[in-house]
Protein backbone atom coordinates (compact mmCIF):
# COMPACT_ATOMS: atom_id res chain seq x y z
CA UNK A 1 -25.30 14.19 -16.64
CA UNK A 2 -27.85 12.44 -14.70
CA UNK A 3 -25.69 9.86 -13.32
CA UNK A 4 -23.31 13.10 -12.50
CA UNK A 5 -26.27 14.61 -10.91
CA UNK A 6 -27.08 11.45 -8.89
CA UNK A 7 -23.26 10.78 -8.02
CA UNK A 8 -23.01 14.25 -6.47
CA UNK A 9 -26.83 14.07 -4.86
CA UNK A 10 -25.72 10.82 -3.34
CA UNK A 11 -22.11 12.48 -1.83
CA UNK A 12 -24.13 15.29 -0.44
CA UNK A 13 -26.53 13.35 1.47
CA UNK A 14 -23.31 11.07 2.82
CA UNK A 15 -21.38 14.55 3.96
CA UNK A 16 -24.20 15.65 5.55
CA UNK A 17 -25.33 12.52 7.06
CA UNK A 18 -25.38 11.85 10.61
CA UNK A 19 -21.56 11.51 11.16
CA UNK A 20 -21.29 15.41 10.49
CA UNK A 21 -24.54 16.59 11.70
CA UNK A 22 -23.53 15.15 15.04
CA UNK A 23 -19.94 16.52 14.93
CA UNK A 24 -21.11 19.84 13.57
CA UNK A 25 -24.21 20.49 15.77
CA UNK A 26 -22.01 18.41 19.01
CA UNK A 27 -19.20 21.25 18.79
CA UNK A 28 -22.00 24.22 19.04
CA UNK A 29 -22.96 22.34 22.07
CA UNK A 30 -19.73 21.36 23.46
CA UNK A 31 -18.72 25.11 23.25
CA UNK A 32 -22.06 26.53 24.26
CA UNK A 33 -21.44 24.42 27.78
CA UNK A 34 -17.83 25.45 28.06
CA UNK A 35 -18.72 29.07 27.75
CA UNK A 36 -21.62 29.11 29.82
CA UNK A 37 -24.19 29.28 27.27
CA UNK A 38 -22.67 32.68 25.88
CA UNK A 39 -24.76 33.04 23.01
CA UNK A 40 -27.79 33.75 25.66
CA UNK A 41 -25.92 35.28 28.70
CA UNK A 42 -24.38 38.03 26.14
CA UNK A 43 -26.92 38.56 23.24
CA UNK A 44 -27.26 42.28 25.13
CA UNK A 45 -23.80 42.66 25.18
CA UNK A 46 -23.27 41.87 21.40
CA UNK A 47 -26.65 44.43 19.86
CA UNK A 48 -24.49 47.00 22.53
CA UNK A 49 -21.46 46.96 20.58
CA UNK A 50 -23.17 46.76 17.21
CA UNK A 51 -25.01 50.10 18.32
CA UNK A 52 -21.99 51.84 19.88
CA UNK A 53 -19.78 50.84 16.77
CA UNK A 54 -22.75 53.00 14.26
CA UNK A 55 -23.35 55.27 16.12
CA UNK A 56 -19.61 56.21 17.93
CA UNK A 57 -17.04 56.38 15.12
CA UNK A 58 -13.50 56.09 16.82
CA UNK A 59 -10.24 54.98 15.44
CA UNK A 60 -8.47 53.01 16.51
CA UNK A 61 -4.85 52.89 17.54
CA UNK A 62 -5.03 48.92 18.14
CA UNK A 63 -3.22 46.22 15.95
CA UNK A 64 -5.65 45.10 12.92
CA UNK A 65 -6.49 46.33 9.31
CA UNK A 66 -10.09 46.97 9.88
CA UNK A 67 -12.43 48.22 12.41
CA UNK A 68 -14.67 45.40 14.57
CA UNK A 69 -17.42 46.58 13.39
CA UNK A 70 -16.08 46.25 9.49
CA UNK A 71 -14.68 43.19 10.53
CA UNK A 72 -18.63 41.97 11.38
CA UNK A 73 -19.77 43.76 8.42
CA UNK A 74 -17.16 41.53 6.59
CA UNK A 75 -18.23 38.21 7.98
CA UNK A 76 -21.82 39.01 6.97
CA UNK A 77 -21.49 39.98 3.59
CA UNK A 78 -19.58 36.75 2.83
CA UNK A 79 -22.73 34.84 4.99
CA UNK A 80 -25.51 37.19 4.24
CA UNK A 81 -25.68 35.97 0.47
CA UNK A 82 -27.66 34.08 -1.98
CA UNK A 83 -27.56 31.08 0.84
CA UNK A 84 -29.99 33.13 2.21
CA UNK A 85 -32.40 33.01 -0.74
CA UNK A 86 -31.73 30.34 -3.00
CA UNK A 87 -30.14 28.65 -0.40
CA UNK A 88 -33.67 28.78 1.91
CA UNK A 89 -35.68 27.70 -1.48
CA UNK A 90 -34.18 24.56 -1.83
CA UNK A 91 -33.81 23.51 1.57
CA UNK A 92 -37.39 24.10 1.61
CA UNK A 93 -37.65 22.14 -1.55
CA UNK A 94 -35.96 18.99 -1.13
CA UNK A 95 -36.12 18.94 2.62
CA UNK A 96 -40.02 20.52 3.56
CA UNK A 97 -41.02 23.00 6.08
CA UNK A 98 -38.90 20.63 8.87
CA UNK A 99 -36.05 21.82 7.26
CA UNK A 100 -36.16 25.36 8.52
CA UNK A 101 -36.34 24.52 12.22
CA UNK A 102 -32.82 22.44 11.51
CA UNK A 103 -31.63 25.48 10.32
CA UNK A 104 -32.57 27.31 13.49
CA UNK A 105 -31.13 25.19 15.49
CA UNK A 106 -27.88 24.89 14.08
CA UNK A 107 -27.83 28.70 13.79
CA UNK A 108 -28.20 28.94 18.06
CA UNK A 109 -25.46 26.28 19.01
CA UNK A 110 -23.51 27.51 15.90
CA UNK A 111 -23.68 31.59 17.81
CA UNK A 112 -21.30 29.52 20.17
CA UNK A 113 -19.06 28.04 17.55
CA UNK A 114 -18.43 31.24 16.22
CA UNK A 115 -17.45 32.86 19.40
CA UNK A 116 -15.27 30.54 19.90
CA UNK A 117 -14.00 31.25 16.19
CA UNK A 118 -13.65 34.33 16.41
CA UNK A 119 -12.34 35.11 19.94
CA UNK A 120 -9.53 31.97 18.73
CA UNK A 121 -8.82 33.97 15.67
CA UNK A 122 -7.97 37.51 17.60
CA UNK A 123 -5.85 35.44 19.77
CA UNK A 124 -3.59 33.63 17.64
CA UNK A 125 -3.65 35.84 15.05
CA UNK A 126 0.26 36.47 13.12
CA UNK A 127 1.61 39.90 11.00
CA UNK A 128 2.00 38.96 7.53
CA UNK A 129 4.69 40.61 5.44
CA UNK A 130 3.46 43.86 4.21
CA UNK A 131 2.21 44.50 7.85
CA UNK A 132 -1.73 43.32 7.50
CA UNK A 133 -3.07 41.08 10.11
CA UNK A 134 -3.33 37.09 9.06
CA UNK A 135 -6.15 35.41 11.40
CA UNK A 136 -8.30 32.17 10.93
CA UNK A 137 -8.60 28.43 11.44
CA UNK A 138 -5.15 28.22 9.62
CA UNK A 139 -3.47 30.16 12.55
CA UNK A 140 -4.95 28.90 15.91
CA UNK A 141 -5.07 25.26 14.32
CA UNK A 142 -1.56 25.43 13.86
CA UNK A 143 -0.71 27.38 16.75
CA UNK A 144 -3.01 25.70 19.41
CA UNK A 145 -2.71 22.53 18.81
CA UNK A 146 -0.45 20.66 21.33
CA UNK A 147 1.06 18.43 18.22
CA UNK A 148 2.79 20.90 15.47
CA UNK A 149 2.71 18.22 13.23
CA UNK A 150 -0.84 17.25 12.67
CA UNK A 151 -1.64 21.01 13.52
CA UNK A 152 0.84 21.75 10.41
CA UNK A 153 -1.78 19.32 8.38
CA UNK A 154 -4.80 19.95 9.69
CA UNK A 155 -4.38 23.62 9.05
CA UNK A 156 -2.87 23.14 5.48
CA UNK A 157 -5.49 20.88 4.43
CA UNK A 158 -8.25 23.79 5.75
CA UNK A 159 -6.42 26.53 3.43
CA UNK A 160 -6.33 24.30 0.55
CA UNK A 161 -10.17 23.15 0.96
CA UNK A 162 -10.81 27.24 1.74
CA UNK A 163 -8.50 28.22 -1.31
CA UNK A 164 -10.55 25.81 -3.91
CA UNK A 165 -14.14 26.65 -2.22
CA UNK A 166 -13.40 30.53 -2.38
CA UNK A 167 -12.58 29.88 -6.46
CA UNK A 168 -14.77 27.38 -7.83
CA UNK A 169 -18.18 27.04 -5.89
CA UNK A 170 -19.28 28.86 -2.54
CA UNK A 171 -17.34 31.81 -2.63
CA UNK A 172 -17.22 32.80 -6.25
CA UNK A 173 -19.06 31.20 -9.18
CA UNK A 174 -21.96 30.19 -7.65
CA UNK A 175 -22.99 33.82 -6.20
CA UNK A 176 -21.76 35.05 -10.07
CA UNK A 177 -23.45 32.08 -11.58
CA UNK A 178 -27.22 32.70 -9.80
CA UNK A 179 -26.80 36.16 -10.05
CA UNK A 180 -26.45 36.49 -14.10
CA UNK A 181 -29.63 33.75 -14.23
CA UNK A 182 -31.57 36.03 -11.80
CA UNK A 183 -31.04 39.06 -14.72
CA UNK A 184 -31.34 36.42 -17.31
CA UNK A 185 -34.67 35.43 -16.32
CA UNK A 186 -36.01 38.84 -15.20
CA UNK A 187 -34.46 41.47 -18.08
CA UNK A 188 -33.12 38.95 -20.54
CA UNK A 189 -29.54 40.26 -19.63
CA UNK A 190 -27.02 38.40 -21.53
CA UNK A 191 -24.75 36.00 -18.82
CA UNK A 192 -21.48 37.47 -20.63
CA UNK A 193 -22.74 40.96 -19.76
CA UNK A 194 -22.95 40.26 -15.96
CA UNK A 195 -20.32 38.33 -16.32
CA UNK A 196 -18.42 41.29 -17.31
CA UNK A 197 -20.13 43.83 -14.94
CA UNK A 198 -19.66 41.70 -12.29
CA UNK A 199 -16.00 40.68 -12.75
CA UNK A 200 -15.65 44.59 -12.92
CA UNK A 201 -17.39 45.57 -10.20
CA UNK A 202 -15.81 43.02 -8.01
CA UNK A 203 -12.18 44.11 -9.24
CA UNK A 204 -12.83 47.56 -8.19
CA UNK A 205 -13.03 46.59 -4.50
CA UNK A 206 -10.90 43.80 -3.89
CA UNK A 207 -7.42 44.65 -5.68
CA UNK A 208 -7.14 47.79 -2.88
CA UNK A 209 -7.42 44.86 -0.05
CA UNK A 210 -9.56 44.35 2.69
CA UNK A 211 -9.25 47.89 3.76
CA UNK A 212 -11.13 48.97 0.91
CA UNK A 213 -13.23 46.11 1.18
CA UNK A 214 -14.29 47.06 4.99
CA UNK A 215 -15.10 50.41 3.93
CA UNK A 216 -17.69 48.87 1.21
CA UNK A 217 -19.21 46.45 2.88
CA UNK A 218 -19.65 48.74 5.66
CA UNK A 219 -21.92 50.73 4.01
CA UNK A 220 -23.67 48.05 1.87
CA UNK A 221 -24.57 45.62 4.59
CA UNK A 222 -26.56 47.32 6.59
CA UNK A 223 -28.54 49.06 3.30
CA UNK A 224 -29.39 45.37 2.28
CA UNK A 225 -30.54 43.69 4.61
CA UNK A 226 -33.01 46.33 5.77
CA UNK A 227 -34.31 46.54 2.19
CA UNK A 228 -35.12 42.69 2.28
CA UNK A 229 -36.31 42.27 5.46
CA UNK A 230 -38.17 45.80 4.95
CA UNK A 231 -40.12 44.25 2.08
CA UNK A 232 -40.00 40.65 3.55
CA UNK A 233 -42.13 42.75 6.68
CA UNK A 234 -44.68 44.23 4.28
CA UNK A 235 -45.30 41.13 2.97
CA UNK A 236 -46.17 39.13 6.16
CA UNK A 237 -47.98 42.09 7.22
CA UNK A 238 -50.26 41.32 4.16
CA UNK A 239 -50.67 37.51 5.26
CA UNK A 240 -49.76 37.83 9.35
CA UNK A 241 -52.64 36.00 10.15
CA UNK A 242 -50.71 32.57 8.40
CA UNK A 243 -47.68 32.97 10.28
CA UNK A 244 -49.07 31.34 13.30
CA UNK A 245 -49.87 28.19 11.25
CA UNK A 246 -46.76 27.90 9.16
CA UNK A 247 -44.26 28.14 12.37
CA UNK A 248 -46.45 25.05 13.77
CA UNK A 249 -46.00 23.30 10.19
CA UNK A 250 -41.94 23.67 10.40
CA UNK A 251 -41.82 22.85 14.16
CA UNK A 252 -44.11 19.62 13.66
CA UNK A 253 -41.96 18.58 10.07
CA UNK A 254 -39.06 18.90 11.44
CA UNK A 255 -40.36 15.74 14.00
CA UNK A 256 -42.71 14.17 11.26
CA UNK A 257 -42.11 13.37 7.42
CA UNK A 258 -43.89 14.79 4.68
CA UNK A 259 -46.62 13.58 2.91
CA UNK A 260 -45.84 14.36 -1.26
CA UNK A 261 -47.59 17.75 -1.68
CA UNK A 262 -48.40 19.08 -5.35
CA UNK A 263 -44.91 19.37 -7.21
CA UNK A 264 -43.06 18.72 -3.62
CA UNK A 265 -42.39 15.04 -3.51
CA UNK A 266 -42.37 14.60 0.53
CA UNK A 267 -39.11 14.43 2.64
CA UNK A 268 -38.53 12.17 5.56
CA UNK A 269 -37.10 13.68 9.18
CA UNK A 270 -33.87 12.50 8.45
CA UNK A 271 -33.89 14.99 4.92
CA UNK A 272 -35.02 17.76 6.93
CA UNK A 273 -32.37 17.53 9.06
CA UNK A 274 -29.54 17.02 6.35
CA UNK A 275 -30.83 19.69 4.25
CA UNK A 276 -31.51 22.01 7.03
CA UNK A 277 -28.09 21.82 8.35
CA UNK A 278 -26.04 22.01 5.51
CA UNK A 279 -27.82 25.06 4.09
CA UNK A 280 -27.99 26.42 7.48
CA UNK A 281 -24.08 26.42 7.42
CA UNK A 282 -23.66 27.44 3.69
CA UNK A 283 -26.02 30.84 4.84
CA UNK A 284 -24.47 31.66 8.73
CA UNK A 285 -21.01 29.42 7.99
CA UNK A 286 -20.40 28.80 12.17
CA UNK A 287 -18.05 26.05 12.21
CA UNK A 288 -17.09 26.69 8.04
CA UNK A 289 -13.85 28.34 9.40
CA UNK A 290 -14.43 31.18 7.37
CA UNK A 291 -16.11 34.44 8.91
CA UNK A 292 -12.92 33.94 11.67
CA UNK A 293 -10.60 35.27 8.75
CA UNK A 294 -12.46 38.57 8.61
CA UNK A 295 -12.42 38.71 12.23
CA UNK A 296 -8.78 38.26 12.70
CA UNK A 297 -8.21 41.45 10.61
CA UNK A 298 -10.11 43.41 13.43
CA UNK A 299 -8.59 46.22 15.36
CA UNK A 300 -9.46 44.57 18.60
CA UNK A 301 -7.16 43.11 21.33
CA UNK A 302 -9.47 41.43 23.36
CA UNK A 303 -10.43 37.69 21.72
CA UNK A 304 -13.54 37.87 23.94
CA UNK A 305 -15.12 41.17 22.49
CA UNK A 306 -14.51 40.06 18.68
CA UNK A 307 -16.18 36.89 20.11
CA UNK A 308 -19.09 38.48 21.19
CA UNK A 309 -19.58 40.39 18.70
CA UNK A 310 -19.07 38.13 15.65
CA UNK A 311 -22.34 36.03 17.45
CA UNK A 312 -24.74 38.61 16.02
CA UNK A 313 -23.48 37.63 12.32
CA UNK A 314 -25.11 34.15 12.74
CA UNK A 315 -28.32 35.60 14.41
CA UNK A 316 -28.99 37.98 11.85
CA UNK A 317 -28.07 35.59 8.73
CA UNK A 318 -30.33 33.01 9.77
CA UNK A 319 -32.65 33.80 12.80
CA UNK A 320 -33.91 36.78 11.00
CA UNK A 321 -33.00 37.02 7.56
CA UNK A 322 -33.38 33.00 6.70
CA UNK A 323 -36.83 32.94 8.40
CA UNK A 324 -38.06 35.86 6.70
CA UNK A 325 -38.13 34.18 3.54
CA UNK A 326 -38.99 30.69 4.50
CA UNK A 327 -42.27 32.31 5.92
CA UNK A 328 -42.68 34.49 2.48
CA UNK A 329 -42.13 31.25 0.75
CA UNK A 330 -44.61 29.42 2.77
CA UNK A 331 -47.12 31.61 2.55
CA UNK A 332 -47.13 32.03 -0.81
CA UNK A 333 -48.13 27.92 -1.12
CA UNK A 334 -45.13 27.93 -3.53
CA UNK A 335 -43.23 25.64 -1.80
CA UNK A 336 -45.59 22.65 -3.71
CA UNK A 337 -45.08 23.50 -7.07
CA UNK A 338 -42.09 21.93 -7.35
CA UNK A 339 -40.02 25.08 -8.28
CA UNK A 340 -36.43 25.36 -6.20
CA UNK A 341 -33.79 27.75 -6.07
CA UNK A 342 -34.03 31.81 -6.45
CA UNK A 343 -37.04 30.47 -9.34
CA UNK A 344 -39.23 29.24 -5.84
CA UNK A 345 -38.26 32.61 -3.99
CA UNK A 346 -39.00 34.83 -7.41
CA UNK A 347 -42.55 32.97 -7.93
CA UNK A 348 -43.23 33.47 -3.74
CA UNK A 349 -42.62 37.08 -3.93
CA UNK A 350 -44.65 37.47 -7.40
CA UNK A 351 -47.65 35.69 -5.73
CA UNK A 352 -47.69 38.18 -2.71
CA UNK A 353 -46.54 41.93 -3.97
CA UNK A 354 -46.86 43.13 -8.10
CA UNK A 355 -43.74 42.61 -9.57
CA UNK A 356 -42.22 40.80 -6.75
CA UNK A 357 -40.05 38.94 -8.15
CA UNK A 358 -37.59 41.99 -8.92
CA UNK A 359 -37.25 42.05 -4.96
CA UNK A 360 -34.94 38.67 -5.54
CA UNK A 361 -32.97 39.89 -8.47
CA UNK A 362 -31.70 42.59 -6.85
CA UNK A 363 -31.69 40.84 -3.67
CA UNK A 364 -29.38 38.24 -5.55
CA UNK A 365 -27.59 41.01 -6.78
CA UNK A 366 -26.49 42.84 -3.46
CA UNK A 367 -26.22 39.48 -1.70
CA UNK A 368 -24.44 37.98 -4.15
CA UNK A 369 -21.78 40.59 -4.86
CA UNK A 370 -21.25 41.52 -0.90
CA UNK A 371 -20.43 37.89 -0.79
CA UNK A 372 -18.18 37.97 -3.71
CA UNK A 373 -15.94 40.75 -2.01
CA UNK A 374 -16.57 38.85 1.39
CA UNK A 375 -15.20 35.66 0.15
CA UNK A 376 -12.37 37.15 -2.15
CA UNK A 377 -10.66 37.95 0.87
CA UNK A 378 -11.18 34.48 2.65
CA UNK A 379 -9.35 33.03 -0.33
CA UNK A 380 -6.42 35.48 -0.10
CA UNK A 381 -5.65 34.83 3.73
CA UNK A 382 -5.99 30.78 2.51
CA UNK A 383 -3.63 30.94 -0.47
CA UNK A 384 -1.33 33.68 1.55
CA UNK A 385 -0.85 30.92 4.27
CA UNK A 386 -0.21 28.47 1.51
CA UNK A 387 1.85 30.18 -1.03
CA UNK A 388 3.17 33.41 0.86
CA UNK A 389 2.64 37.07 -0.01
CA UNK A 390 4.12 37.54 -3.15
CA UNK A 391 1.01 35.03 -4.67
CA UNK A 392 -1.61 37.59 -3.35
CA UNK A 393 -1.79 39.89 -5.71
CA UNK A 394 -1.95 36.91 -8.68
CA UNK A 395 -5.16 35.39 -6.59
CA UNK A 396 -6.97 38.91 -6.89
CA UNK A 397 -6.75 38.73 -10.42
CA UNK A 398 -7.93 34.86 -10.45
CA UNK A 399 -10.49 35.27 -8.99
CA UNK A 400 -12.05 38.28 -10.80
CA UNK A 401 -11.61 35.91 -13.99
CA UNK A 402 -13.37 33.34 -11.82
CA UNK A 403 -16.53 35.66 -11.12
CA UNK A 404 -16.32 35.85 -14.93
CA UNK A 405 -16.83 32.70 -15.42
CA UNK A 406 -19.32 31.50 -13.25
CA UNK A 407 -21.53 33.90 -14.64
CA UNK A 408 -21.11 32.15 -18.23
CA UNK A 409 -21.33 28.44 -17.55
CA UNK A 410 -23.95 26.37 -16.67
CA UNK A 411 -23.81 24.94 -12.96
CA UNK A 412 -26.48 22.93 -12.53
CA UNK A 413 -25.52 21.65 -9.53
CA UNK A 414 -23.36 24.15 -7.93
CA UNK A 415 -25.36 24.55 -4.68
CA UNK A 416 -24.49 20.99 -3.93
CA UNK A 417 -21.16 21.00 -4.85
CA UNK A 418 -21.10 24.19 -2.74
CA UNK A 419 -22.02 22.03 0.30
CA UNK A 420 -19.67 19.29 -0.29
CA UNK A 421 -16.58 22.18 -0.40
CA UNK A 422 -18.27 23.94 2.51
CA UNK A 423 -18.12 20.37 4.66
CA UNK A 424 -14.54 19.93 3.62
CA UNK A 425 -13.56 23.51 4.69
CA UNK A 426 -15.12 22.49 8.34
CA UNK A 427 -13.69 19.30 9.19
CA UNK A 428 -10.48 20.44 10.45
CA UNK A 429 -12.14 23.29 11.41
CA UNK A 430 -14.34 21.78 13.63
CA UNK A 431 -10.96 19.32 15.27
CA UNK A 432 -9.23 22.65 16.02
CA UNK A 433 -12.32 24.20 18.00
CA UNK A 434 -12.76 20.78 19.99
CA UNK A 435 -9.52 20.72 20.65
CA UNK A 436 -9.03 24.20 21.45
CA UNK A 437 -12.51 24.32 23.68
CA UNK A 438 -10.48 24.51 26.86
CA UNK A 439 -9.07 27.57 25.82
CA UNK A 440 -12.52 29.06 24.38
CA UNK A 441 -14.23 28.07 27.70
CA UNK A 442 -11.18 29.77 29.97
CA UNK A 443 -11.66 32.68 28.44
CA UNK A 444 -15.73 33.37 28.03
CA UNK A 445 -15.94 32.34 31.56
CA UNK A 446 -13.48 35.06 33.03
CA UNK A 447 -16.22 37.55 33.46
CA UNK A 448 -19.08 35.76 33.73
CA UNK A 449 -20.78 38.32 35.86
């Protein structure tokens, strides 16, 4: 097991060495020039349609399955998940306080990426069979690409990466998996018995489709993260006079390494970075490929409004919701003792508020489960392109047994497996959007004004 743990250490620091920080982080700002810095010029425009989509309930008589707004709500309760909790602990962990500003940063060029996403994945989007829509990397990679035949591959190879990450790691038994330890260690729940409660749960929403999924998540979103960042609020209230100090301390680690602090055993810039960036894209997934799946379902004609609008997804996931519990975590002085995972965030909350540490099991628990249902249908639309409609149906049923049993066994080192599959899902995703950022850039620079 420990040369297991060491094998898989060592991949995860070669995946996410500088090769694909450069390629990830260069295509956020190869599309953020050929757009005209988007994520900037239309931040307005984006909160706008997020406000008019609450508050001005219209259907729809456009192609798509789901409303934009649904189809947002979608994309961030497959990102808004335990990435953004566990996921924050142990970049914190094994990469220090430097590794939060990486995160930043690849959330701002990565608001570009999944414009460009997005807006691709309304545009080349296809009808399946039974009438639903079928968007995502699988479609505009096959369909843009001037060569069919390594646009054939590329795309095959994403749906196949997609198909495996959605079962085995990000998608699936690791949010199952961290959410029966959380009610292990808090209640002393038996994992069997949110294994099963899960599984059930999870089967409820995501056999009707992602219509019944939009509906769900549409409503559960919103509810959690305002309870989170509500509480995350109350807590830096408490301490608001540290929050000066610890944004200087991730601004000047993410330049300078870190000396070995109580149980944290220093991290180099070069860490930072690596583990900054690849949690950053396992919590806001711009350039993963996958939030452009829920986006292509939208009821929206115009790829540069889905564009716009899917940018907020990444902004909330990390810019707010990400930094809200790095600063709760480094606060609470937790960060040194050596703890990782949702046991650092649990011990950071305890430390601040009585009986904090419930705020991350149930955390985990909405998280977790909005990014079971999220991912569920990611996996579909992968093994759909793959296999054809008649295999959907089978997959719905896999993967509820899936959810059962990542809640059971013991995945020690799921989050970095989780990585690795994420990093195989956007490689070809990340050759389509450079290939295709002509046709992203033509189309975010039309109105300009």
């Amino acid at each position: 097991m420990e040369k297991l743990t060491a094998f898989v250490l060592d991949l995860e620091k070669f995946v996410y060495s500088e090769w694909f920080v450069i390629t990830l982080l260069g295509t956020g700002v190869l599309l953020s020039f050929r757009t005209g810095f988007i994520q900037f010029r239309k931040m307005g425009a984006a909160w706008k349609m997020i406000f008019k989509g609450v508050f001005e309930k219209q259907e729809r008589d456009q192609a798509g399955d789901i409303t934009p707004l649904q189809a947002l709500s979608t994309a961030l309760a497959a990102t808004v998940g335990l990435g953004n909790i566990a996921g924050v602990a142990t970049a914190l962990a094994l990469g220090g306080p430097g590794a939060i500003f990486w995160m930043w940063i690849t959330a701002l060029v990565g608001m570009a990426t999944i414009y460009g996403e997005a807006m691709l994945a309304i545009k080349f989007r296809s009808v399946a069979a039974d009438g639903s829509m079928a968007g995502g990397p699988m479609y505009y990679i096959e369909k843009g690409l001037k060569n069919p035949r390594f646009g054939k591959f590329l795309a095959t190879v994403f749906a196949g990466t997609g198909t495996a990450a959605c079962l085995m790691s990000t998608g699936c038994m690791m949010q199952s998996n961290s959410i029966a330890l959380s009610f292990n260690s808090s209640f002393g729940v038996p994992f069997w018995v949110s294994g099963i409660g899960l599984a059930a749960l999870t089967g409820l929403v995501t056999i009707k489709g992602i219509k019944r999924i939009g509906v769900v998540v549409e409503k559960l979103v919103p509810f959690m993260i305002f309870s989170f960042i509500g509480v995350s609020l109350l807590i830096l209230l408490f301490k608001f006079q540290e929050i000066p100090a610890q944004l200087l301390l991730i601004c000047k680690s993410a330049f300078q390494p870190m000396a070995p602090v109580g149980g944290f055993a220093g991290a180099g810039v070069i860490a930072a970075m690596q583990f900054g960036v690849s949690r950053g894209v396992l919590s806001n997934e711009a350039g993963l490929g996958s939030s452009p799946i829920a986006h292509g379902a939208a009821k929206e004609e115009d790829p540069d409004k889905q564009g716009i609008l899917a940018m907020n997804g990444v902004f909330i996931d990390t810019i707010i919701v990400c930094t809200m519990t790095a600063l709760v975590i480094l606060i609470s002085g937790e960060w040194t003792s050596g703890l990782t995972s949702t046991d650092l965030a649990a011990a950071a909350f305890e430390s601040v508020i009585p009986h904090g540490h419930l705020v991350v099991t149930f955390s985990a628990l909405l998280f977790g489960f909005s990014t079971l249902l999220g991912w569920s249908y990611y996996g579909e639309q992968c093994i759909q392109y793959l296999l054809g409609q008649r295999i959907v149906t089978f997959y719905r049923y896999i993967f509820i047994l899936f959810v059962f049993i990542g809640a059971v066994i013991k995945l020690d080192l799921v989050w970095s497996l989780g990585t690795i599959a994420n990093a195989c899902m956007a490689l070809p995703n990340l050759i389509g959007l450079i290939a295709l950022s002509s046709v992203v850039g033509k189309i975010a620079l039309k109105r300009r004004a």
